[in-house]
N, C-alpha and C. Protein backbone atom coordinates (compact mmCIF):
# COMPACT_ATOMS: atom_id res chain seq x y z
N UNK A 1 57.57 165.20 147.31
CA UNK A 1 58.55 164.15 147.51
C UNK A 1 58.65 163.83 149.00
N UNK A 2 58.70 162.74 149.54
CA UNK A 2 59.26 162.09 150.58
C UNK A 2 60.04 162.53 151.26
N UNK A 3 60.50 162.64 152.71
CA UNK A 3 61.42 163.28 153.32
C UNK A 3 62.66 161.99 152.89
N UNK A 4 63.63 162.22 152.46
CA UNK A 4 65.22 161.20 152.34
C UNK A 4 65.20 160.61 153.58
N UNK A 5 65.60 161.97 154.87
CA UNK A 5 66.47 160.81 155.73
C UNK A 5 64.78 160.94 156.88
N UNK A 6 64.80 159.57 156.98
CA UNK A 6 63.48 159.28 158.05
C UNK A 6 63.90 158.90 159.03
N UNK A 7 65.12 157.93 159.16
CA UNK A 7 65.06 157.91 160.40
C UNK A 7 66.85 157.84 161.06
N UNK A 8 67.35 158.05 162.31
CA UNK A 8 68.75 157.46 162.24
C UNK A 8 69.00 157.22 163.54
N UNK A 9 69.96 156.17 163.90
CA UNK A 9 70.06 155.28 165.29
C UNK A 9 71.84 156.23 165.51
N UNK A 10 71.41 156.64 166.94
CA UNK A 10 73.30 157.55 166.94
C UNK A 10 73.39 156.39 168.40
N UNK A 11 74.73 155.54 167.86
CA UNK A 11 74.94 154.67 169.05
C UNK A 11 75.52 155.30 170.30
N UNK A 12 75.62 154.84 171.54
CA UNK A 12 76.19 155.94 172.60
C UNK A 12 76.74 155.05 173.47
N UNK A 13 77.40 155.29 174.59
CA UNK A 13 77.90 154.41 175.35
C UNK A 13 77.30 154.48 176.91
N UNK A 14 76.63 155.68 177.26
CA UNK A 14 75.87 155.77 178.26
C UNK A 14 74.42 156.55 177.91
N UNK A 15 73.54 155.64 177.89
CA UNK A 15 72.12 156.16 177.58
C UNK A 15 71.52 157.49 178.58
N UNK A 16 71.86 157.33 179.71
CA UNK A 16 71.40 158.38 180.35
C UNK A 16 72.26 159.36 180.22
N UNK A 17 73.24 159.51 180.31
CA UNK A 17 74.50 160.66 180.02
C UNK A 17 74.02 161.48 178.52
N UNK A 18 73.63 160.50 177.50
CA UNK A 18 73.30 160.94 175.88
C UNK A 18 72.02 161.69 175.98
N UNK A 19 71.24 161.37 176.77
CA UNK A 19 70.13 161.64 176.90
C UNK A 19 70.20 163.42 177.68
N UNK A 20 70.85 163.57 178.57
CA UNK A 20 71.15 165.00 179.17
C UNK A 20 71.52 165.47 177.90
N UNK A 21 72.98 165.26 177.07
CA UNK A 21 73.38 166.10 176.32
C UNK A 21 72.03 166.81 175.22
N UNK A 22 71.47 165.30 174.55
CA UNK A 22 70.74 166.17 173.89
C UNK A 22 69.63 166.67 174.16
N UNK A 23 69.03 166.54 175.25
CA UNK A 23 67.98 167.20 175.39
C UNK A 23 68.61 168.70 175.58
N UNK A 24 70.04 169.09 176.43
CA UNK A 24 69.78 170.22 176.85
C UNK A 24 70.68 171.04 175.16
N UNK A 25 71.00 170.55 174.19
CA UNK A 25 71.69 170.45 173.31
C UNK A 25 70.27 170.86 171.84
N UNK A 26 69.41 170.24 172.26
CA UNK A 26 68.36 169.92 170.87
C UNK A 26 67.16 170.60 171.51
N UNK A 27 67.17 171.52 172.98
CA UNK A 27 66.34 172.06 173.63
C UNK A 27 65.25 171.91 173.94
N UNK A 28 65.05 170.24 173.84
CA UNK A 28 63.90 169.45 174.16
C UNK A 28 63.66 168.06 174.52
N UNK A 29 63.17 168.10 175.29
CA UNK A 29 63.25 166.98 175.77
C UNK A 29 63.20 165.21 174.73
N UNK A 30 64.60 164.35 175.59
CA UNK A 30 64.72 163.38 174.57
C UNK A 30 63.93 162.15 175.83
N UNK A 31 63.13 161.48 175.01
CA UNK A 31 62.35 160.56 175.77
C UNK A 31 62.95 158.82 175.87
N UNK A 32 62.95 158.37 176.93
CA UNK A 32 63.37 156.94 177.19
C UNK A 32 62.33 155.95 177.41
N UNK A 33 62.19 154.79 176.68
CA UNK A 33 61.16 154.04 176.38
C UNK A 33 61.98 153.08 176.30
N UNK A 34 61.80 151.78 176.84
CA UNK A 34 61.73 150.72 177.62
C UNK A 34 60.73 149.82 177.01
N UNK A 35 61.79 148.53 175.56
CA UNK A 35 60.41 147.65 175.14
C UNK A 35 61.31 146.30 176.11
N UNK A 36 60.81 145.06 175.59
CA UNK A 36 61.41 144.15 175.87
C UNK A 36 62.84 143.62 174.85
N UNK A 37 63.82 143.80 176.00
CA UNK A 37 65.25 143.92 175.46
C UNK A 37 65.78 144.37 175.34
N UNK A 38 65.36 145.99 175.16
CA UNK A 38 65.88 146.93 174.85
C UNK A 38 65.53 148.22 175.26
N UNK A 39 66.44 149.17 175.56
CA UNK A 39 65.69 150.28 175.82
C UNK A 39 66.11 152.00 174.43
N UNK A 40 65.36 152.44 174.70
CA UNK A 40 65.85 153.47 173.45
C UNK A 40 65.61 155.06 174.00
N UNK A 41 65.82 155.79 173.26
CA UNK A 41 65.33 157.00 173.87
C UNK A 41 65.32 157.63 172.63
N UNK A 42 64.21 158.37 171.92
CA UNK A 42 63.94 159.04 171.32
C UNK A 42 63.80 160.69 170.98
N UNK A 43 64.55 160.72 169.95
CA UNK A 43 65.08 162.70 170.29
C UNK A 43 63.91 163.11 169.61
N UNK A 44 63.67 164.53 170.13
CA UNK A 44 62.39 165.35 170.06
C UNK A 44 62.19 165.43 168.32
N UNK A 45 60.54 165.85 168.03
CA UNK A 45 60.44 166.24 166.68
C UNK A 45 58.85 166.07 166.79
N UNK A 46 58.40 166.87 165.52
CA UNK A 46 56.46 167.27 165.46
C UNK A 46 56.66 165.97 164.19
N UNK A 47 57.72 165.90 163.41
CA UNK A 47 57.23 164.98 162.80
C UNK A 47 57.77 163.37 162.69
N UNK A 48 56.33 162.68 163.03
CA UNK A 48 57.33 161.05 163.68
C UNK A 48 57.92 160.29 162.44
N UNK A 49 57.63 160.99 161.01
CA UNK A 49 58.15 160.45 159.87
C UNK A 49 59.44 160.58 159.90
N UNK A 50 60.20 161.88 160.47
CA UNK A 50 61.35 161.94 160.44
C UNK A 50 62.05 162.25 162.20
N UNK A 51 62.65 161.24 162.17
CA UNK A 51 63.03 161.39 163.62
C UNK A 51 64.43 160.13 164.08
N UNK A 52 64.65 160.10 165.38
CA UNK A 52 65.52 159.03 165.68
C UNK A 52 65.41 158.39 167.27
N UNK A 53 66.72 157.84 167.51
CA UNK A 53 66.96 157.82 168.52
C UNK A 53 68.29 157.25 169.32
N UNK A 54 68.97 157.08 170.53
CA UNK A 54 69.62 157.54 171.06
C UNK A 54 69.84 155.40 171.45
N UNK A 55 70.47 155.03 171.18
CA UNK A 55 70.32 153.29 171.56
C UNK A 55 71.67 152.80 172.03
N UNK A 56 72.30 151.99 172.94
CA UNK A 56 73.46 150.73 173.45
C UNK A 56 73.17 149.67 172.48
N UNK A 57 74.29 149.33 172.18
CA UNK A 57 74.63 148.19 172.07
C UNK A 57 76.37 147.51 171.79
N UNK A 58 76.39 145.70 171.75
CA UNK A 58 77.70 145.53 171.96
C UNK A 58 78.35 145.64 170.73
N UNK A 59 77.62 145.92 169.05
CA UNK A 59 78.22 145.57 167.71
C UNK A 59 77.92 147.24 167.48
N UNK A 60 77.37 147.92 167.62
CA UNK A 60 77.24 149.24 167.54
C UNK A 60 78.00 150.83 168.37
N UNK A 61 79.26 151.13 167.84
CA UNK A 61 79.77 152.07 169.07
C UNK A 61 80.04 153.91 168.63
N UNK A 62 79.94 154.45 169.23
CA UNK A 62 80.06 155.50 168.96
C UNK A 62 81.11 155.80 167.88
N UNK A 63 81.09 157.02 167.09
CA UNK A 63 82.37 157.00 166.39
C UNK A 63 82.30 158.77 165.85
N UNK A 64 83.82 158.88 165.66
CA UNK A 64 83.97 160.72 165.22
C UNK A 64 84.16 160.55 163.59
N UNK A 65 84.02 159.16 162.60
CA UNK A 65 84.51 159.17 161.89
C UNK A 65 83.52 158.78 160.53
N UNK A 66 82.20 158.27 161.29
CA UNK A 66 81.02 157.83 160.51
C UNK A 66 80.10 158.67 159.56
N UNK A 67 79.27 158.75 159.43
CA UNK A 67 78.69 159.35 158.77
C UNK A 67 77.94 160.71 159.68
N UNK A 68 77.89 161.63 158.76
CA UNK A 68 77.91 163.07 159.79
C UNK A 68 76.12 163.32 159.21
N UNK A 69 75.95 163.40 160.53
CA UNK A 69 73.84 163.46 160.62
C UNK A 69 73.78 165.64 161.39
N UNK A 70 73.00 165.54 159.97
CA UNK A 70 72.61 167.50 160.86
C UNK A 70 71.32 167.16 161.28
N UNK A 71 71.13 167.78 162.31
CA UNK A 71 70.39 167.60 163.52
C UNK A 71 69.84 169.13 163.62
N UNK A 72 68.47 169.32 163.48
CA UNK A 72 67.81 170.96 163.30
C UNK A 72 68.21 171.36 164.63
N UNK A 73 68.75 172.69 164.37
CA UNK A 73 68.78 173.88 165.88
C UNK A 73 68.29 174.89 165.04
N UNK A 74 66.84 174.60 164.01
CA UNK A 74 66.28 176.22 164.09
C UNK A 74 66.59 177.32 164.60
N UNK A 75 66.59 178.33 164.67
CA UNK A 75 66.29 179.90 164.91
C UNK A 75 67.26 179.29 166.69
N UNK A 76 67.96 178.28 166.93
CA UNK A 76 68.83 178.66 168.10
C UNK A 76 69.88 177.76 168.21
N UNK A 77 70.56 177.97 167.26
CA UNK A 77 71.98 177.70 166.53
C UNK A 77 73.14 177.76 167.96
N UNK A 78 72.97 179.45 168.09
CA UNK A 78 73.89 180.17 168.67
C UNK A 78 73.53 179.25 170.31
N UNK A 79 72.45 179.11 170.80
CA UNK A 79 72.04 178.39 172.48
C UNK A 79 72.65 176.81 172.23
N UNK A 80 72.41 176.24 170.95
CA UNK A 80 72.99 174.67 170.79
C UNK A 80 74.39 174.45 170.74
N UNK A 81 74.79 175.35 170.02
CA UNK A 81 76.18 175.08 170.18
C UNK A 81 77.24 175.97 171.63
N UNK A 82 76.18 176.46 172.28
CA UNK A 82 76.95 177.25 173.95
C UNK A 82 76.52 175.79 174.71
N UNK A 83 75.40 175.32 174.36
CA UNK A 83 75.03 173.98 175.76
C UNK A 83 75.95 172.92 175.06
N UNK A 84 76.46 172.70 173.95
CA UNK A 84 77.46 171.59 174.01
C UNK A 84 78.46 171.43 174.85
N UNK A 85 79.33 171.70 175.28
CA UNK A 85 80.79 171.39 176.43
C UNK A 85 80.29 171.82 177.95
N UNK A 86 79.79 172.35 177.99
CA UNK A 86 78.62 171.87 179.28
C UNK A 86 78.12 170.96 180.02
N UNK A 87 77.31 170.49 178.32
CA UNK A 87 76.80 168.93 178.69
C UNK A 87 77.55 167.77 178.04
N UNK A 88 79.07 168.05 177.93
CA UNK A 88 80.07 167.05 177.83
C UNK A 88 80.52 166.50 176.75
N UNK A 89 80.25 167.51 175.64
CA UNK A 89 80.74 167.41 174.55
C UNK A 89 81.88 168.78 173.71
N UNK A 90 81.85 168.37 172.88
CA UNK A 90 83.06 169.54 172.05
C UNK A 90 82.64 170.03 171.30
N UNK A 91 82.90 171.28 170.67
CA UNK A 91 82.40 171.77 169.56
C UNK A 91 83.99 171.94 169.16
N UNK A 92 83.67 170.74 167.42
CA UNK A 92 84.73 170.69 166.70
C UNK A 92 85.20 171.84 165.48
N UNK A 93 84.18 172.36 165.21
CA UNK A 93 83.55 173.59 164.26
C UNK A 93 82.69 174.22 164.75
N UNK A 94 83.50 175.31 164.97
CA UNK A 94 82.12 176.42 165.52
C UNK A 94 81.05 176.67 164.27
N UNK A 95 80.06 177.75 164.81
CA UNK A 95 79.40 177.79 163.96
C UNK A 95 79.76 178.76 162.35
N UNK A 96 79.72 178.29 161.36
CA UNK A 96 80.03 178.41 160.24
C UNK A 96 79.23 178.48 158.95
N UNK A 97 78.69 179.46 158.36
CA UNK A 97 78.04 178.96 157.19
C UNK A 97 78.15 178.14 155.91
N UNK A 98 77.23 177.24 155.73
CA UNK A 98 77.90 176.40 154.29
C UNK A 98 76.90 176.81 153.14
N UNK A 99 76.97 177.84 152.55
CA UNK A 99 76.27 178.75 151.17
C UNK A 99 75.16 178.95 151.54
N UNK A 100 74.37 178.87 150.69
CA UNK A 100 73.12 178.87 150.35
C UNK A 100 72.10 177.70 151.29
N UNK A 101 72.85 177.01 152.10
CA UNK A 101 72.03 175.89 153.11
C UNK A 101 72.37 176.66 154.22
N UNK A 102 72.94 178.03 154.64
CA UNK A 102 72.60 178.63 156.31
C UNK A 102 73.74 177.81 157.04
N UNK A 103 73.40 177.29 158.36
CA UNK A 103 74.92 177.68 158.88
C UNK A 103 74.63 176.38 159.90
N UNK A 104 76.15 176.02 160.17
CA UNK A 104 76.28 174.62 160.82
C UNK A 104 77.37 174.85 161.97
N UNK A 105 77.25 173.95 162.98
CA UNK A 105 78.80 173.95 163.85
C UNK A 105 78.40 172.59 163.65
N UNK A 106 79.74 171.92 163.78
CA UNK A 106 80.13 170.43 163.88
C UNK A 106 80.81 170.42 165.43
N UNK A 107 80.12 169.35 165.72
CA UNK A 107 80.24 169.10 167.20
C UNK A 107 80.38 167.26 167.74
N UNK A 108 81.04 166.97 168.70
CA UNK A 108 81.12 165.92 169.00
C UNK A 108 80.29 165.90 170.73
N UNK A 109 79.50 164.60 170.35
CA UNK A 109 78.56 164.58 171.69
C UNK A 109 79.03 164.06 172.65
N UNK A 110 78.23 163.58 173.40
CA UNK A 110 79.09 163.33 174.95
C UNK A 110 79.51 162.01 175.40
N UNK A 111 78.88 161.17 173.55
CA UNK A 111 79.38 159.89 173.61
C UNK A 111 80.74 159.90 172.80
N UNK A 112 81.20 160.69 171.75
CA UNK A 112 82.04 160.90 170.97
C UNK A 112 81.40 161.12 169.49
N UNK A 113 80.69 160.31 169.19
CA UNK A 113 79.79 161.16 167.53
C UNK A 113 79.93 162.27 167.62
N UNK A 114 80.49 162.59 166.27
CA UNK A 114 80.22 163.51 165.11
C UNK A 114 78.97 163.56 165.10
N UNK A 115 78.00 165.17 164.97
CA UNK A 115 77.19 165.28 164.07
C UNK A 115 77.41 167.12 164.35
N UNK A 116 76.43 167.20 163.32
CA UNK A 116 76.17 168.89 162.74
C UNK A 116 74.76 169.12 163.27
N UNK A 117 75.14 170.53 163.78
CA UNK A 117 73.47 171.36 164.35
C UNK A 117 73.49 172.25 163.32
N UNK A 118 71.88 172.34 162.67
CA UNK A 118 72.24 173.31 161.41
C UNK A 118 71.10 173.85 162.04
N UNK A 119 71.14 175.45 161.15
CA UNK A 119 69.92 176.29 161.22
C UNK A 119 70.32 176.70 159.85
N UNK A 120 69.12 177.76 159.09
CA UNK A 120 69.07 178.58 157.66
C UNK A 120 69.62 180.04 158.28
């Protein structure tokens, strides 16, 4: 079967500011690419089927209330959720297990989104 979620746009209000959090947050580097009109920055991943990225705009704004995206922190759960309030975000839920899917903290980034760092 198909991977579900392929791809997802997390709006932000300062591209370079979003860009520190998650790179030092997702422990890899998030890349900024520059087409005409627009610029984006793309968060790390081996696979380009499933991936995202980091985008401005004036109809699109951050929010704590939208839809909640888990974001892999493999095998370093415990390092993703210490570099959050650091790099200017909150951790709203520490880290916590949810059953049989391994364990999540819910965190707000340094634009204000909600999302979840999960590991197994």
């Amino acid at each position: 079967m198909a991977n579900q979620i392929v791809w997802v746009d997390i709006p932000v209000s300062n591209l370079d500011r979003a860009i520190r959090f998650y790179s030092a947050v997702l422990g890899g580097p998030v890349q900024k690419q520059e087409y005409p009109g627009m610029t984006i920055a793309l968060l790390p991943g081996s696979d380009p089927d499933v991936t995202g990225c980091l985008f401005t705009s004036e109809e699109d704004k951050p929010s704590a209330g939208g839809p909640l995206i888990y974001l892999n922190a493999q095998g370093r759960l415990d390092e993703a959720e210490a570099a959050v309030e650091p790099s200017g975000g909150k951790v709203l839920k520490p880290k916590h297990p949810i059953g049989p899917y391994g364990f999540r903290a819910v965190v707000l980034d340094s634009e204000g989104n909600r999302v979840a760092l999960h590991s197994m």
